[in-house]
C-alpha atoms as a PDB file:
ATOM      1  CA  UNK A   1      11.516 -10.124 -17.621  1.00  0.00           C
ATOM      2  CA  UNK A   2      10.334  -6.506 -16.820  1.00  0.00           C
ATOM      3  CA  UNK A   3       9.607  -6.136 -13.343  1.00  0.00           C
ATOM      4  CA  UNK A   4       6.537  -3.412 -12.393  1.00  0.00           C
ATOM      5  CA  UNK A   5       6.257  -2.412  -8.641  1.00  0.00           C
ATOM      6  CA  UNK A   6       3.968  -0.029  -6.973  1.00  0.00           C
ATOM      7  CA  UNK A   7       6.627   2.379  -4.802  1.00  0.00           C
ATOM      8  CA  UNK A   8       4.536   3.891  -2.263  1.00  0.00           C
ATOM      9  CA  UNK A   9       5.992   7.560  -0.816  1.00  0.00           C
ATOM     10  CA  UNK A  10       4.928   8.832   2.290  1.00  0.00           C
ATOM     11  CA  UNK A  11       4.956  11.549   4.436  1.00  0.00           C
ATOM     12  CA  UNK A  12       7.180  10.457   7.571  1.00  0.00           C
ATOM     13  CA  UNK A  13       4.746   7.861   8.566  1.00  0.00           C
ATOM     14  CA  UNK A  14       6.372   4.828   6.438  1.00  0.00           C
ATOM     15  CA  UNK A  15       7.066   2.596   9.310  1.00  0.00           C
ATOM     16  CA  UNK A  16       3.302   3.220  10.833  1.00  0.00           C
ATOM     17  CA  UNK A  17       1.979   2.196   7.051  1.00  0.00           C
ATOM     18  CA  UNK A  18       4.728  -0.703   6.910  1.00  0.00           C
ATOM     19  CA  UNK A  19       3.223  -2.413  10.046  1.00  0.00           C
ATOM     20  CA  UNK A  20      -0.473  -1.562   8.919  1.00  0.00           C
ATOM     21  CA  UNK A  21       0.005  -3.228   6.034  1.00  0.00           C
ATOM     22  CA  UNK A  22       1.590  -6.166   7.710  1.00  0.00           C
ATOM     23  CA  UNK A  23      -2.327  -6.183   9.220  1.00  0.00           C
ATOM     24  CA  UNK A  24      -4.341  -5.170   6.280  1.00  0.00           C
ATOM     25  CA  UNK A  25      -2.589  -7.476   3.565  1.00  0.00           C
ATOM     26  CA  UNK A  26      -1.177 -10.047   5.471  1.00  0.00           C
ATOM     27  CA  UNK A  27       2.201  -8.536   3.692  1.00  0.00           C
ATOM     28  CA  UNK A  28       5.805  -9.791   5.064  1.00  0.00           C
ATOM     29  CA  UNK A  29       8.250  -7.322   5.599  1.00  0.00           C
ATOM     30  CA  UNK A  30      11.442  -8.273   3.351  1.00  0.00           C
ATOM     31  CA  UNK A  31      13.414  -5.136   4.332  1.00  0.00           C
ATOM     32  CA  UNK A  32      13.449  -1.895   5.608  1.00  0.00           C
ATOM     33  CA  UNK A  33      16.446   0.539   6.132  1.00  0.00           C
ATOM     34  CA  UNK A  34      16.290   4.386   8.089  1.00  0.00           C
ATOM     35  CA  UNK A  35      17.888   7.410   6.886  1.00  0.00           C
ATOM     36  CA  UNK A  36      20.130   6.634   9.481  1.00  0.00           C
ATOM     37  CA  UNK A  37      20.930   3.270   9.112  1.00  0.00           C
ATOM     38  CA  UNK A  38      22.123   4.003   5.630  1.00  0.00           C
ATOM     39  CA  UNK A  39      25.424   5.397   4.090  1.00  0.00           C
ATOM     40  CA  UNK A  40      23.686   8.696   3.909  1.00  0.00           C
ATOM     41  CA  UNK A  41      23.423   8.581   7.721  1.00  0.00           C
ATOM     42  CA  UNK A  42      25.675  11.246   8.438  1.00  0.00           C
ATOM     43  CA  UNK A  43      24.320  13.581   5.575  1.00  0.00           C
ATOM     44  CA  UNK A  44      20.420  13.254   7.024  1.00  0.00           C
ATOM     45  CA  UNK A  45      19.147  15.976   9.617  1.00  0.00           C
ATOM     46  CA  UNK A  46      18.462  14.108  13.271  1.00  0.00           C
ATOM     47  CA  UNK A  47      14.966  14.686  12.832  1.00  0.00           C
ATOM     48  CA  UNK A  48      15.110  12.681   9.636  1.00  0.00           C
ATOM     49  CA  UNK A  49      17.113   9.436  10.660  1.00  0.00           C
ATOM     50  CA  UNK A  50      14.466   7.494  11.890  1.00  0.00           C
ATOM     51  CA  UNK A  51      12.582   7.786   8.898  1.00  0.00           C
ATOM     52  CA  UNK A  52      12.287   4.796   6.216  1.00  0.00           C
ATOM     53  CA  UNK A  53      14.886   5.314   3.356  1.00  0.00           C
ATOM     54  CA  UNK A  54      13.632   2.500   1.172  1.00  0.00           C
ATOM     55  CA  UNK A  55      11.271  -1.200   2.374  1.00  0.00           C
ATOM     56  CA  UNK A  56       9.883  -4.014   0.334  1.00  0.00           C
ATOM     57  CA  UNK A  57       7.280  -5.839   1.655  1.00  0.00           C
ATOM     58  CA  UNK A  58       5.876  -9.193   0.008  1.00  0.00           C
ATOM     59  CA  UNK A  59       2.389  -9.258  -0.835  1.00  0.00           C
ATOM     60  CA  UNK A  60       1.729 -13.154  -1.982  1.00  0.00           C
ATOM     61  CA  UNK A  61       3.973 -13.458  -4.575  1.00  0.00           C
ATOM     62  CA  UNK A  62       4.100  -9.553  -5.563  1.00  0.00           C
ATOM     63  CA  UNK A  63       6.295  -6.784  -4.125  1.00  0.00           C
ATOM     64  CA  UNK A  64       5.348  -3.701  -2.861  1.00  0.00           C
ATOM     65  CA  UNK A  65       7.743  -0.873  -1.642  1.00  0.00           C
ATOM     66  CA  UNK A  66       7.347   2.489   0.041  1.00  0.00           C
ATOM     67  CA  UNK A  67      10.177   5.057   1.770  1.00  0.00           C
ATOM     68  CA  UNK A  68       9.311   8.338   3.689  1.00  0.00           C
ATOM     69  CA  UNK A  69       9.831  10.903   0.569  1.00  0.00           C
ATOM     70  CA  UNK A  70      12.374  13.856   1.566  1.00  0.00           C
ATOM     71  CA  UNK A  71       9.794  16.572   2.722  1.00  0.00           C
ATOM     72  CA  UNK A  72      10.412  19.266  -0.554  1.00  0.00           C
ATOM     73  CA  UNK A  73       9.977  15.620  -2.963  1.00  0.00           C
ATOM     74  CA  UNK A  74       6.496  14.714  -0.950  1.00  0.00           C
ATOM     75  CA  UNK A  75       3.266  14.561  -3.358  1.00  0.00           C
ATOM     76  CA  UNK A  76      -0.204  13.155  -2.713  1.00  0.00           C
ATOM     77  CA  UNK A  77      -0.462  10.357  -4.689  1.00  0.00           C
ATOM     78  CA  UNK A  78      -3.270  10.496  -7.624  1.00  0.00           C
ATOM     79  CA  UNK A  79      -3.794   9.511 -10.796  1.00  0.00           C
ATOM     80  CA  UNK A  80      -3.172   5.645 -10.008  1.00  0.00           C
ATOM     81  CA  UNK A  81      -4.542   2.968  -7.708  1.00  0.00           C
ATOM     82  CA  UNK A  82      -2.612  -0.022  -6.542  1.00  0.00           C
ATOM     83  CA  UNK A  83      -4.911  -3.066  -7.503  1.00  0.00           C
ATOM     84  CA  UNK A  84      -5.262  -6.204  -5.260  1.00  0.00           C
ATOM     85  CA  UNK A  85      -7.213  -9.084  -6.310  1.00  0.00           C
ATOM     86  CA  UNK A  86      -8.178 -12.596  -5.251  1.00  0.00           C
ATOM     87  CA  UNK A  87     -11.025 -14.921  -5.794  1.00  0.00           C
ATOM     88  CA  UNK A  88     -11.759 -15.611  -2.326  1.00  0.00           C
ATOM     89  CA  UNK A  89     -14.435 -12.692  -2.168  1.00  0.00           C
ATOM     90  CA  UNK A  90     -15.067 -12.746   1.330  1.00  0.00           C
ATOM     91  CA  UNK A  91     -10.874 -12.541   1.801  1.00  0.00           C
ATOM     92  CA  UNK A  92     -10.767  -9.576  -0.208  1.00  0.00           C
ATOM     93  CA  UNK A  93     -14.518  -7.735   1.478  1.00  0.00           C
ATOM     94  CA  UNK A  94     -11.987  -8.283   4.866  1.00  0.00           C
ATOM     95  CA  UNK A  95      -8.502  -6.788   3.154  1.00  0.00           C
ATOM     96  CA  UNK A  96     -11.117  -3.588   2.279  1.00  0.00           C
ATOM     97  CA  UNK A  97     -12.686  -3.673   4.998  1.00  0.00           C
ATOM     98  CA  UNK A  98      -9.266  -2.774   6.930  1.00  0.00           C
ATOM     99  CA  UNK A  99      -7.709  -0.935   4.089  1.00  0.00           C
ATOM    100  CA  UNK A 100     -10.688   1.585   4.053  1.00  0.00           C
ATOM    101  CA  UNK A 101     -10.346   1.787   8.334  1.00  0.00           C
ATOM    102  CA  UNK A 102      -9.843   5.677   8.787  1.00  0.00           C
ATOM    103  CA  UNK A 103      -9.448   6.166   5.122  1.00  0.00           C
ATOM    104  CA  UNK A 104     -12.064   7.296   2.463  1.00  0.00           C
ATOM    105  CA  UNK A 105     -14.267   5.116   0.747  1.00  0.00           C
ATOM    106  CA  UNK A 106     -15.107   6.058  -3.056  1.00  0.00           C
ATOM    107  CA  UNK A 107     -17.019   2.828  -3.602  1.00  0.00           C
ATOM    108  CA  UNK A 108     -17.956   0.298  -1.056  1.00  0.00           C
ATOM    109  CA  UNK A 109     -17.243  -2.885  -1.341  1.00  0.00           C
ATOM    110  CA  UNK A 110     -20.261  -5.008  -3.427  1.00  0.00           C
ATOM    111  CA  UNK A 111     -21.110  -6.787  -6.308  1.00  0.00           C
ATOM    112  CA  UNK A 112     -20.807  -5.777  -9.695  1.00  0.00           C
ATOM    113  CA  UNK A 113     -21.567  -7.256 -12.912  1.00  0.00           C
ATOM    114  CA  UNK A 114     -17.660  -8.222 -13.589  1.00  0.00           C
ATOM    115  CA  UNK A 115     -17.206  -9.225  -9.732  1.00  0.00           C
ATOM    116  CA  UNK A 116     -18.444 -10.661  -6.845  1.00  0.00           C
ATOM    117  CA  UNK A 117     -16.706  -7.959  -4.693  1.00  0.00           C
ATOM    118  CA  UNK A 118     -15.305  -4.830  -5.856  1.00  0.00           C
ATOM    119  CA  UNK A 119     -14.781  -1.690  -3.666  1.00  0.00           C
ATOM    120  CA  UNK A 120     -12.626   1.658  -4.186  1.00  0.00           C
ATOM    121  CA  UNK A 121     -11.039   3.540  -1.374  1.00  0.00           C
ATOM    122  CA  UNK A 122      -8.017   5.478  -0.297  1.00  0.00           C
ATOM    123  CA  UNK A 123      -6.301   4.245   3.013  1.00  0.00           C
ATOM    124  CA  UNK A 124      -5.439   6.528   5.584  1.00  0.00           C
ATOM    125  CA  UNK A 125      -1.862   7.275   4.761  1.00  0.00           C
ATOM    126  CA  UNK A 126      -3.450   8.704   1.514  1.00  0.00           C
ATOM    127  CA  UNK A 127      -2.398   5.436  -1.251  1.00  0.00           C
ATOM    128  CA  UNK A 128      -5.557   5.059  -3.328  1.00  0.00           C
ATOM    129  CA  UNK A 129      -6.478   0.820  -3.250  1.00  0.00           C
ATOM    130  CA  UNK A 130      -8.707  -0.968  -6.390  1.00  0.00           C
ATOM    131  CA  UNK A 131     -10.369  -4.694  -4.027  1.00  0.00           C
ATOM    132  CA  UNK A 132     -11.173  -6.902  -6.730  1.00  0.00           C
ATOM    133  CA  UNK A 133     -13.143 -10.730  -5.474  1.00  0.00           C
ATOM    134  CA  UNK A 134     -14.177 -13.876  -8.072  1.00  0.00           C
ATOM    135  CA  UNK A 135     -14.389 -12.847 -11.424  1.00  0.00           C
ATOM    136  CA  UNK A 136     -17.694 -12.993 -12.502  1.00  0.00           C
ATOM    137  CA  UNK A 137     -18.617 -14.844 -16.188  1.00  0.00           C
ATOM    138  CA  UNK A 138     -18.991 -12.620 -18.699  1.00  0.00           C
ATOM    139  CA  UNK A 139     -21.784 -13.049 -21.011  1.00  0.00           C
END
């Protein structure tokens, strides 16, 4: 079966986002591996070896992973969201509520006529997040 997996690069602040994630999403940290923990240890600048080469973290039964890009391969992430979803509403007004903490919020987290909670926002480490509650019946 074809596996899809957000990959999350950042911009030397992986392990800060790793553990703030940990928080947010309740996420377990599978593994996570520096530049200079890794074979390529001894090609890697100092200032570079205690950045994170590659981590997976578990997000209920989903993976998410995320590495500190080398600086010239850095983008800003856009033109994507990584969706998270659950029908315990008031779980998932909490998991925006600390996603959006020092971030931007491009819709706040309310009720819409597909949802009981649905809010838009882009954490502070710059990955924009899609908070989806209960479905709401369709008519």
């Amino acid at each position: 079966m074809l596996g899809v997996k957000p990959y999350i690069a950042f911009r030397g602040n992986c392990r800060e986002a790793i553990d703030f994630y940990k928080q947010a999403l309740g996420a377990e940290e599978l593994f996570s591996q520096t530049y200079g923990e890794s074979p390529m240890a001894e090609h890697t600048p100092d200032s570079h070896k205690d950045r994170i080469m590659h981590s997976s973290l578990r997000v209920s039964e989903r993976l998410i992973m995320g590495a500190d890009a080398p600086p010239q391969w850095f983008s800003k992430p856009q033109g994507f969201s990584v969706s998270i979803s659950d029908p315990d509403t008031a779980r998932m007004g909490e998991v925006f509520a600390k996603l959006s903490e020092g971030g931007t919020v491009m819709m706040p987290f309310a009720p819409t006529f597909w949802s009981e909670g649905f809010g838009m926002c882009i954490d502070k480490y710059g990955t924009p997040w899609i908070v989806n509650g209960a479905e709401k019946p369709m008519a």
